[in-house]
PDB file of N, CA and C in Angstrom:
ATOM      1  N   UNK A   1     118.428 111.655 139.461  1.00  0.00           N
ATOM      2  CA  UNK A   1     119.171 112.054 138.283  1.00  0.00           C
ATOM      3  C   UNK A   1     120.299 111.040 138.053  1.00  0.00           C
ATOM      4  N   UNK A   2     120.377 110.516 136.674  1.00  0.00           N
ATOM      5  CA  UNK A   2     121.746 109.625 136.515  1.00  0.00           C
ATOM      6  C   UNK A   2     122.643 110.508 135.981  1.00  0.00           C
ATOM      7  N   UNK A   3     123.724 109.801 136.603  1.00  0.00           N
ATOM      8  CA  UNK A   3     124.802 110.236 136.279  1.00  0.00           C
ATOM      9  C   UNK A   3     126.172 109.823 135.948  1.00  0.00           C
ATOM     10  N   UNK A   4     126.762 109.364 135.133  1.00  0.00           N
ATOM     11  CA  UNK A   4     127.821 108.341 134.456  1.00  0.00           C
ATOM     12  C   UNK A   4     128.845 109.252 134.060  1.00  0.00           C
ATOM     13  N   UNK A   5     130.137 108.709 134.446  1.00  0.00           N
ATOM     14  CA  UNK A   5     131.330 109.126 133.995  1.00  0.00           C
ATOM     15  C   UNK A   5     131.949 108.263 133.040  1.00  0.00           C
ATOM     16  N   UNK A   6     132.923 108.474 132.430  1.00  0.00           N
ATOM     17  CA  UNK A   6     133.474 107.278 131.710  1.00  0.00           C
ATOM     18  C   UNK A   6     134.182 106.224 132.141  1.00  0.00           C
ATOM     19  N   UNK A   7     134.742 106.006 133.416  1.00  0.00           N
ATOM     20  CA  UNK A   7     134.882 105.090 134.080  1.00  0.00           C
ATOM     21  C   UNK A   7     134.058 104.178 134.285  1.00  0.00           C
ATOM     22  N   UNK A   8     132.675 104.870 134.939  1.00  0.00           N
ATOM     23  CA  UNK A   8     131.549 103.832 135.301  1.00  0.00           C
ATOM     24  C   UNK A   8     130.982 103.342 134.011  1.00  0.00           C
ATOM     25  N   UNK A   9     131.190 103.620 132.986  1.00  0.00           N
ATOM     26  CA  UNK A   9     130.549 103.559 131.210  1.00  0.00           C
ATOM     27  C   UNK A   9     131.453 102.143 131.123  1.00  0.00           C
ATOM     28  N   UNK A  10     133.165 102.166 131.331  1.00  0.00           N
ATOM     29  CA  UNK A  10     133.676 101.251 130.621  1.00  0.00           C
ATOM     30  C   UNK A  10     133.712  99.866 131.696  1.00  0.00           C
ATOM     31  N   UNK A  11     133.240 100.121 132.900  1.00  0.00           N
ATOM     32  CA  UNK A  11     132.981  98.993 134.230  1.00  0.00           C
ATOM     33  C   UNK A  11     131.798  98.397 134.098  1.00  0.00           C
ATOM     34  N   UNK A  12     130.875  98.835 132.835  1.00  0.00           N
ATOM     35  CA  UNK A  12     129.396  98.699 133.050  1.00  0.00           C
ATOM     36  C   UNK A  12     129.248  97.344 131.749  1.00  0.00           C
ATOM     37  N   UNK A  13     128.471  96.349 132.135  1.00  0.00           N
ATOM     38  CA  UNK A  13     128.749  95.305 131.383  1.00  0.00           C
ATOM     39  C   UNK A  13     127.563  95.339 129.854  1.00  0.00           C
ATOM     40  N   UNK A  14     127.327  94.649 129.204  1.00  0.00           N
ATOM     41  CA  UNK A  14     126.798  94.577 127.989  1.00  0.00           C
ATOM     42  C   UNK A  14     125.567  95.195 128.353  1.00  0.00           C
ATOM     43  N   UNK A  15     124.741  94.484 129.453  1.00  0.00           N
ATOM     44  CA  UNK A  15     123.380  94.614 129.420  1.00  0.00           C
ATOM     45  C   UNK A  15     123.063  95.711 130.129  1.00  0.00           C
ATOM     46  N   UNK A  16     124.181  96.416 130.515  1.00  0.00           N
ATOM     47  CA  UNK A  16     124.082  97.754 131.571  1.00  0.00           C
ATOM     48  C   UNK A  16     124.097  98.775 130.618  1.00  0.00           C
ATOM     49  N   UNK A  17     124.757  98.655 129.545  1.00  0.00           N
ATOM     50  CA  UNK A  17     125.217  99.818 128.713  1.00  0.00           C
ATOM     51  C   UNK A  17     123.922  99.583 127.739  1.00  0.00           C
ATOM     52  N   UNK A  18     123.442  98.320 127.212  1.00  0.00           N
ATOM     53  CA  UNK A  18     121.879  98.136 126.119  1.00  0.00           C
ATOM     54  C   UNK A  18     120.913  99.387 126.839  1.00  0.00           C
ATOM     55  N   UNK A  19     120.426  98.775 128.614  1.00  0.00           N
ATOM     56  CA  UNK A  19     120.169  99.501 129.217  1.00  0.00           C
ATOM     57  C   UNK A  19     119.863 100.950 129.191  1.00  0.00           C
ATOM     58  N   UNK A  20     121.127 101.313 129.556  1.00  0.00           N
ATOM     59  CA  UNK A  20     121.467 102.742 129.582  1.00  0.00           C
ATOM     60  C   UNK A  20     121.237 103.057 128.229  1.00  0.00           C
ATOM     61  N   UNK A  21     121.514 102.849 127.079  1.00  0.00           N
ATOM     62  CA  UNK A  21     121.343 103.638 125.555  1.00  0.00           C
ATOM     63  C   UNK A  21     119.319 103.102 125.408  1.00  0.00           C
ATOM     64  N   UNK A  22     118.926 102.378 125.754  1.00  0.00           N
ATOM     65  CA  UNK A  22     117.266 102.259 126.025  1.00  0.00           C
ATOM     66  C   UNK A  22     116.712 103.647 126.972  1.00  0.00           C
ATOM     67  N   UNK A  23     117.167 104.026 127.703  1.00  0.00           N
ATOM     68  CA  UNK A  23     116.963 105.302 128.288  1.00  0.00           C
ATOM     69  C   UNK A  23     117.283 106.441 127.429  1.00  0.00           C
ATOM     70  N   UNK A  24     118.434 106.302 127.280  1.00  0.00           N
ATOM     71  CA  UNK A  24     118.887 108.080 126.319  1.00  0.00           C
ATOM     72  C   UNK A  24     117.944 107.716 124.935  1.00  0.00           C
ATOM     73  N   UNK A  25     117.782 106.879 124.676  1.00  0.00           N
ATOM     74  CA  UNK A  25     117.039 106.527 123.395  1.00  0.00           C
ATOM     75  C   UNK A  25     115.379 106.911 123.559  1.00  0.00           C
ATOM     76  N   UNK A  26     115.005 106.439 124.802  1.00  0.00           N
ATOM     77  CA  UNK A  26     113.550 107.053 125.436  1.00  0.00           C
ATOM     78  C   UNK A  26     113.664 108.545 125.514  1.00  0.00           C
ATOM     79  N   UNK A  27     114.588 109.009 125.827  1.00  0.00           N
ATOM     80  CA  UNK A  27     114.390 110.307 126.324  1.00  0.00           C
ATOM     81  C   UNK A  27     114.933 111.209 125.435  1.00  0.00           C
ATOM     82  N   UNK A  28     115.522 110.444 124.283  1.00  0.00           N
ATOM     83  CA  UNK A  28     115.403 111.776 122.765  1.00  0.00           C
ATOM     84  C   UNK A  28     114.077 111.702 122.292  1.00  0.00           C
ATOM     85  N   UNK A  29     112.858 110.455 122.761  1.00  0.00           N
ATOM     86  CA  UNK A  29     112.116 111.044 121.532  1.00  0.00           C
ATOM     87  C   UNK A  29     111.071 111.552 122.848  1.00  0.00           C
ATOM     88  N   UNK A  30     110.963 111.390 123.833  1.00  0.00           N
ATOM     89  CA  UNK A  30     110.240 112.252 124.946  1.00  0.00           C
ATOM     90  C   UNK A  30     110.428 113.765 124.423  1.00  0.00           C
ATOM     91  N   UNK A  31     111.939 114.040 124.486  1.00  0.00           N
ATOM     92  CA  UNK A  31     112.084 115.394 123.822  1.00  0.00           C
ATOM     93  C   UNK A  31     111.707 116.020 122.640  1.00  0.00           C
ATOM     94  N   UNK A  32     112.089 114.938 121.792  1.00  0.00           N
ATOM     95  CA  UNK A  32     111.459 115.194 120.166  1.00  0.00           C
ATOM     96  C   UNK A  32     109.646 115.062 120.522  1.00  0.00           C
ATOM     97  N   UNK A  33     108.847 114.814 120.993  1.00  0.00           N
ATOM     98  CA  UNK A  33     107.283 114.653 121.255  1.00  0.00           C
ATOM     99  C   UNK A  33     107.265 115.993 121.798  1.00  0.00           C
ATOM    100  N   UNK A  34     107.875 116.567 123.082  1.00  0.00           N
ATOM    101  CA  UNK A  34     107.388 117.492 123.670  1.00  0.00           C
ATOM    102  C   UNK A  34     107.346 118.744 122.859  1.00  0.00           C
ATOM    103  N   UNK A  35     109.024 118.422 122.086  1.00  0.00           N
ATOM    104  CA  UNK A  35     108.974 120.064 121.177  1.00  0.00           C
ATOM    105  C   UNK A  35     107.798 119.970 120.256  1.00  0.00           C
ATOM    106  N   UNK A  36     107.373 118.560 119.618  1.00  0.00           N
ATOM    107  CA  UNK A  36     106.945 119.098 118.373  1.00  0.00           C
ATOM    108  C   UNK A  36     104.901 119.568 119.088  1.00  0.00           C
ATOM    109  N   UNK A  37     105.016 119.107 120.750  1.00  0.00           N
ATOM    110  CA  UNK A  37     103.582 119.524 121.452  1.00  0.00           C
ATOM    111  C   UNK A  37     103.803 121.416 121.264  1.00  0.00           C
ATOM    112  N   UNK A  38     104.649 121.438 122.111  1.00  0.00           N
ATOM    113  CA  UNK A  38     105.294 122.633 122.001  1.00  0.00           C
ATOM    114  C   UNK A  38     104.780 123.499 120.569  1.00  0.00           C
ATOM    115  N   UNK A  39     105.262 123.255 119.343  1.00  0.00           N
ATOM    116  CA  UNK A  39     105.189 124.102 117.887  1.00  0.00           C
ATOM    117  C   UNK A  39     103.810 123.698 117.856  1.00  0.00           C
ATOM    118  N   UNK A  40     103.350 123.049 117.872  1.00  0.00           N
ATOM    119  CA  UNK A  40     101.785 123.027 117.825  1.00  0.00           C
ATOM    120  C   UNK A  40     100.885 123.669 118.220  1.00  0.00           C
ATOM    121  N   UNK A  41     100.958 123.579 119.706  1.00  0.00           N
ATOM    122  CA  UNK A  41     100.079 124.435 120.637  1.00  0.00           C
ATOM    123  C   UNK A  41     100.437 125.656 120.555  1.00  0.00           C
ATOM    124  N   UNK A  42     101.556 126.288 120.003  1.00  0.00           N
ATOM    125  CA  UNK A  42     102.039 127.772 119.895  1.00  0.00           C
ATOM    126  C   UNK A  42     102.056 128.444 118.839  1.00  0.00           C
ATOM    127  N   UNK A  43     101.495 127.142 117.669  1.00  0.00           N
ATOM    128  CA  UNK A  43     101.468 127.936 116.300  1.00  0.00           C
ATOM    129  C   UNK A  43     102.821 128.404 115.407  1.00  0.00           C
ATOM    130  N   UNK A  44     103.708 127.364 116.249  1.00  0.00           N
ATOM    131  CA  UNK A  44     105.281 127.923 115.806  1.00  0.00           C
ATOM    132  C   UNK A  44     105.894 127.093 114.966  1.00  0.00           C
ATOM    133  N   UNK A  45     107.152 127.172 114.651  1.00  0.00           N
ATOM    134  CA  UNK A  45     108.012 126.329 113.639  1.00  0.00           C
ATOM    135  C   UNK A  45     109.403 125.893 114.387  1.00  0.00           C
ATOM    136  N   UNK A  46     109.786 124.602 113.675  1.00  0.00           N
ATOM    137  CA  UNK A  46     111.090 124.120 113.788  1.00  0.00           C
ATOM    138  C   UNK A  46     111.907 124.717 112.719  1.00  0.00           C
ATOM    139  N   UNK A  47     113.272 124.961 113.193  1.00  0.00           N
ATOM    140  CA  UNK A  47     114.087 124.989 111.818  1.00  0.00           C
ATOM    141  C   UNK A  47     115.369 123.650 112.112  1.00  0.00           C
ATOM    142  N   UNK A  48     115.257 123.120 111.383  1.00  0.00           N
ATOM    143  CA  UNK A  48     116.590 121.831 111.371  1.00  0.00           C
ATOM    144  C   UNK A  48     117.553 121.863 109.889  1.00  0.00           C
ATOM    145  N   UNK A  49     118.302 121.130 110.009  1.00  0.00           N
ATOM    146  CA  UNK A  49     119.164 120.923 108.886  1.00  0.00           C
ATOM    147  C   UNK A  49     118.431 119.605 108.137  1.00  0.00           C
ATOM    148  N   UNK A  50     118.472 119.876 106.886  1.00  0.00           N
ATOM    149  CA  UNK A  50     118.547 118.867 106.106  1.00  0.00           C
ATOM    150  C   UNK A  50     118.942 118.968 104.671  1.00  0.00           C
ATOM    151  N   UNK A  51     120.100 117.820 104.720  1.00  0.00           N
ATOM    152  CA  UNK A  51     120.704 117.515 103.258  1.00  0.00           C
ATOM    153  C   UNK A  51     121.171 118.957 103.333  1.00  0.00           C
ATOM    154  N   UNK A  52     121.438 119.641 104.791  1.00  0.00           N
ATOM    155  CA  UNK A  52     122.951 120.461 104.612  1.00  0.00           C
ATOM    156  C   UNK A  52     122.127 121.718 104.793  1.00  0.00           C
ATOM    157  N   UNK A  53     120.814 121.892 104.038  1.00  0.00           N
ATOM    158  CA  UNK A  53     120.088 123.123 103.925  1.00  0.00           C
ATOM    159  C   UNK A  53     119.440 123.512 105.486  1.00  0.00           C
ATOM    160  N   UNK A  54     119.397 124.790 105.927  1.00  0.00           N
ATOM    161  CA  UNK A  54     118.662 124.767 106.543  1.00  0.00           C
ATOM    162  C   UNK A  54     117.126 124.575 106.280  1.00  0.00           C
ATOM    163  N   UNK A  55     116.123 124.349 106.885  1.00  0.00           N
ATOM    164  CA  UNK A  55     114.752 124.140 106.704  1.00  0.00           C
ATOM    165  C   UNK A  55     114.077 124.218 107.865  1.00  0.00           C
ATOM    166  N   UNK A  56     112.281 125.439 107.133  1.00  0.00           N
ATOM    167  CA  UNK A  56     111.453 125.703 108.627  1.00  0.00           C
ATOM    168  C   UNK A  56     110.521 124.661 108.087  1.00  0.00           C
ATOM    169  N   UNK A  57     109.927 124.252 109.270  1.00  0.00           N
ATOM    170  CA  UNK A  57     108.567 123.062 109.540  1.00  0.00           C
ATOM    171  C   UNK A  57     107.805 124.113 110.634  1.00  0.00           C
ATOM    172  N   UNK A  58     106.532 124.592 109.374  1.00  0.00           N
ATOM    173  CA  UNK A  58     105.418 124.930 110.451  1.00  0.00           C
ATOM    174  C   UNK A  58     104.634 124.224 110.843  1.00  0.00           C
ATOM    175  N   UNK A  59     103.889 124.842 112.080  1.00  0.00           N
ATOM    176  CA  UNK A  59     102.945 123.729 112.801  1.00  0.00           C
ATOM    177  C   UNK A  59     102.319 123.494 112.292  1.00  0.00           C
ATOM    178  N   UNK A  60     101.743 124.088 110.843  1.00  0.00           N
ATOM    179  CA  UNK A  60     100.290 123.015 109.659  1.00  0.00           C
ATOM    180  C   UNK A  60     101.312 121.619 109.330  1.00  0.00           C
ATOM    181  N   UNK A  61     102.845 122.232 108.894  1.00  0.00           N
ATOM    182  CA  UNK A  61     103.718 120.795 108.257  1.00  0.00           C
ATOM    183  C   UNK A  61     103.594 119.648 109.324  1.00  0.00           C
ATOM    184  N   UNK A  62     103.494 119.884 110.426  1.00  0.00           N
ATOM    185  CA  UNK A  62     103.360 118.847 111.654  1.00  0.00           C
ATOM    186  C   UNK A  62     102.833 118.249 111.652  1.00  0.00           C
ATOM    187  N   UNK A  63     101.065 119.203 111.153  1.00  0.00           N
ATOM    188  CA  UNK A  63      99.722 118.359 111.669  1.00  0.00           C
ATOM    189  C   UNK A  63      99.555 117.069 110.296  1.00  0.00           C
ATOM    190  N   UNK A  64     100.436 117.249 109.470  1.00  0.00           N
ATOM    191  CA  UNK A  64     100.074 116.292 108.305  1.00  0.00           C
ATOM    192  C   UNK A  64     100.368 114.871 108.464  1.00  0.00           C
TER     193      UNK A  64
END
């Protein structure tokens, strides 16, 4: 498990920090893939914001 404080964030040099945001950047859309496996296989929906509104995305809106 990593684990960074803000100390070790501002000690960490250019290519440490590219690095590190290449990971959190991998692992939002790992997350974003799994949920949208997730609404699929379950026949379910997202609700997110957009342009302020809330909005549902069912799993047919997915498969398009």
């Amino acid at each position: 498990c990593l684990s960074y404080n803000l100390q070790n964030v501002e000690r960490m040099g250019e290519l440490e920090l590219e690095q590190l945001q290449e990971k959190i950047d991998a692992g939002i859309l790992l997350a974003q893939q799994r949920l949208k496996e997730k609404v699929l296989k379950e026949d379910g929906e997202l609700v997110v914001m957009r342009d302020g509104k809330v909005t549902h995305i069912t799993a047919d809106d997915l498969k398009e």
